[in-house]
C-alpha atoms as a PDB file:
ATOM      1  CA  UNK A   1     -16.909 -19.159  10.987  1.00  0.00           C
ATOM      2  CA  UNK A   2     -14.396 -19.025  13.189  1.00  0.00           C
ATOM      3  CA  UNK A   3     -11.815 -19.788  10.722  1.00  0.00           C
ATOM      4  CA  UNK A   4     -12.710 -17.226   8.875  1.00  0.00           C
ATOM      5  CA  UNK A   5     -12.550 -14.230  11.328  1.00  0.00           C
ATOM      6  CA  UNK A   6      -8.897 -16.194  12.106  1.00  0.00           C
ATOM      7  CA  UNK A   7      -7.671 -15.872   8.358  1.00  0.00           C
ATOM      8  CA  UNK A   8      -9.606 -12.129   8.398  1.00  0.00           C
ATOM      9  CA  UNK A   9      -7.575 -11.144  11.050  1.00  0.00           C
ATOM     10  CA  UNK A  10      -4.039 -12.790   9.994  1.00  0.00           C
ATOM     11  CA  UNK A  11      -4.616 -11.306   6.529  1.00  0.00           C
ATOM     12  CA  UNK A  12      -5.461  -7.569   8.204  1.00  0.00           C
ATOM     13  CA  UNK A  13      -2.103  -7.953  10.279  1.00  0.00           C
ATOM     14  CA  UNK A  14      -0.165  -9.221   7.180  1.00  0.00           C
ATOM     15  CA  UNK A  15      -1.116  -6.117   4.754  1.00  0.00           C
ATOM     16  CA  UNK A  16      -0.763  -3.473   7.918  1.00  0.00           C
ATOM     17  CA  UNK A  17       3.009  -3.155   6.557  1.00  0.00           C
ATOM     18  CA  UNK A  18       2.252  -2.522   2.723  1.00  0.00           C
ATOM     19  CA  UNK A  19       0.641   1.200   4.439  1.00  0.00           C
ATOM     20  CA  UNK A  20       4.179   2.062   4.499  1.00  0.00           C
ATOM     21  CA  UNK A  21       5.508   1.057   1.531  1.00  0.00           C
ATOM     22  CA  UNK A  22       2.647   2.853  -0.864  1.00  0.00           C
ATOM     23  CA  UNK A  23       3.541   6.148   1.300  1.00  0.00           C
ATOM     24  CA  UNK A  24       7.065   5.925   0.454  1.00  0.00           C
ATOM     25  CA  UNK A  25       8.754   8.602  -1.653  1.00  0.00           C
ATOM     26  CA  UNK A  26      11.966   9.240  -2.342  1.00  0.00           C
ATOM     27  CA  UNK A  27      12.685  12.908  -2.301  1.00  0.00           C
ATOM     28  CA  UNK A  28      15.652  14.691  -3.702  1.00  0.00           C
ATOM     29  CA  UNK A  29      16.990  16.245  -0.798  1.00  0.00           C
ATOM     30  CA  UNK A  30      17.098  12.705   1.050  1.00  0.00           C
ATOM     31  CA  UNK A  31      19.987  11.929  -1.740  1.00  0.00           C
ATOM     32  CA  UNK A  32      21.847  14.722  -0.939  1.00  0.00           C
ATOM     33  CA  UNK A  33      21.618  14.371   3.028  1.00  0.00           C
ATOM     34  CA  UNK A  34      22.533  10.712   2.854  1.00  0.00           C
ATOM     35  CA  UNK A  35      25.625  11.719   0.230  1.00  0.00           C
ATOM     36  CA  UNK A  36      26.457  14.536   2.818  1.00  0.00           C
ATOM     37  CA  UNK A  37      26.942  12.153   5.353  1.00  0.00           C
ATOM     38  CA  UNK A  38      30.190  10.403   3.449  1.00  0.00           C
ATOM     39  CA  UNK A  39      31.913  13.479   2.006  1.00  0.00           C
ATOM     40  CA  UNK A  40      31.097  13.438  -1.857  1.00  0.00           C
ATOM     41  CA  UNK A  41      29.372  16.305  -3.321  1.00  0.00           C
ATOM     42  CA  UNK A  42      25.664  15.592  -4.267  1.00  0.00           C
ATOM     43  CA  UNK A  43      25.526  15.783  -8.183  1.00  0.00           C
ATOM     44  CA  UNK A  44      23.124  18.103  -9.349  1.00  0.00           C
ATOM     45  CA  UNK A  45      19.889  16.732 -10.400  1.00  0.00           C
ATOM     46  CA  UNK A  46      17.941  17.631 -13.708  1.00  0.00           C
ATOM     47  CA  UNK A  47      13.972  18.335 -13.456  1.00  0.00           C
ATOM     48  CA  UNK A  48      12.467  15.057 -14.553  1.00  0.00           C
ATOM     49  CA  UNK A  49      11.126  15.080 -17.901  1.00  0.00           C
ATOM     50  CA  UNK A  50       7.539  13.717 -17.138  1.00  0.00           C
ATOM     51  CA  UNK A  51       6.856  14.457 -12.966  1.00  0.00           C
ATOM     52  CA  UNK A  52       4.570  11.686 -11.205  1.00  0.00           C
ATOM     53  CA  UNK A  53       0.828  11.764 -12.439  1.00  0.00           C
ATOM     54  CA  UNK A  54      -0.207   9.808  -9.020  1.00  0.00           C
ATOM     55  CA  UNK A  55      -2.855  12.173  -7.374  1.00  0.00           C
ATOM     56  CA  UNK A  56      -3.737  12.338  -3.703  1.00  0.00           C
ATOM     57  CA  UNK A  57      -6.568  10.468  -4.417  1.00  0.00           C
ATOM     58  CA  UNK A  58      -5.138   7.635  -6.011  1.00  0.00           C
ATOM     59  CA  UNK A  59      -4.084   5.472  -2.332  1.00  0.00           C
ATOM     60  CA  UNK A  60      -8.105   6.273  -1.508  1.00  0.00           C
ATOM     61  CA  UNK A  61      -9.327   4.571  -4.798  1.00  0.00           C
ATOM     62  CA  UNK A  62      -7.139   1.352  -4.056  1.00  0.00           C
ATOM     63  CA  UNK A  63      -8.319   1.509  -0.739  1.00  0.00           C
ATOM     64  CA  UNK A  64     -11.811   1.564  -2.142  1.00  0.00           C
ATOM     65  CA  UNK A  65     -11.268  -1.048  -4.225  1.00  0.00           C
ATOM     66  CA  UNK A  66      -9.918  -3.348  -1.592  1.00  0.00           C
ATOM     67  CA  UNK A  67     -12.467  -2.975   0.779  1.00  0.00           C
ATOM     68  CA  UNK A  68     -14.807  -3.505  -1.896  1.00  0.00           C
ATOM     69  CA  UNK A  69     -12.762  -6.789  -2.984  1.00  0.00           C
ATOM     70  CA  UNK A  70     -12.436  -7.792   0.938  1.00  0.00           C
ATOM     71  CA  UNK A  71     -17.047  -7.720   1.230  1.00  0.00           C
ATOM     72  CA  UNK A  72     -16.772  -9.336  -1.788  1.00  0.00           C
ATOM     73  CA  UNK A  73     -15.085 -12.456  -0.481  1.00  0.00           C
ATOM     74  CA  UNK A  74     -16.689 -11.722   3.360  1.00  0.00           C
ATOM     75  CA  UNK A  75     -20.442 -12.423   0.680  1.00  0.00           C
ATOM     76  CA  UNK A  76     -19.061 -15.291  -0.860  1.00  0.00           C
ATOM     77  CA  UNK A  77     -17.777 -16.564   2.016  1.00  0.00           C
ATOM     78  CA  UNK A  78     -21.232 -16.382   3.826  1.00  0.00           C
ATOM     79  CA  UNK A  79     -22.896 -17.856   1.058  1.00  0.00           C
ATOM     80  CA  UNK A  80     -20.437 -20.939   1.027  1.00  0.00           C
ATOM     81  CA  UNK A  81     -21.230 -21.637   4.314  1.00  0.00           C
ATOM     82  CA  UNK A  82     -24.868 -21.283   4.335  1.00  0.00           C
ATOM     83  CA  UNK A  83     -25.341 -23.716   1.124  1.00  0.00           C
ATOM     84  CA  UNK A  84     -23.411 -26.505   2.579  1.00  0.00           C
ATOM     85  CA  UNK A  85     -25.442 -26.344   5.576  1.00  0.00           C
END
């Protein structure tokens, strides 16, 4: 059991970062600040043909769906353990 609270607990501290990097976005005005900063004039950007369909709620569902995969394998794991006892 103990094992398993160890790899819970690695695994929780290993996906902590990947928070950030679904958040990310790259905005347009980020382009033209970082440009700014070296002197060349920002080009100008057209609208994008076909904007982003990703809705607010689409970080909760993979949330959901990873807490629902994570007492998935916490079940299996319990099970495991029980049978071989």
């Amino acid at each position: 059991m103990s094992r398993f609270l160890t790899c819970l607990v690695v695994i929780a501290l290993a996906a902590a970062p990947a928070v950030a990097c679904i958040n990310d976005s790259e905005l347009q005005s980020h382009e033209r600040e970082f440009r700014s900063q070296y002197g060349k004039p920002a080009p100008v950007a057209a609208p994008p043909a076909n904007p982003p369909s990703s809705s607010p709620s689409s970080g909760t569902i993979a949330g959901g769906a990873g807490v629902l995969l994570l007492l998935g394998a916490t079940v299996v794991a319990w099970r495991g353990s029980t049978n071989r006892a």
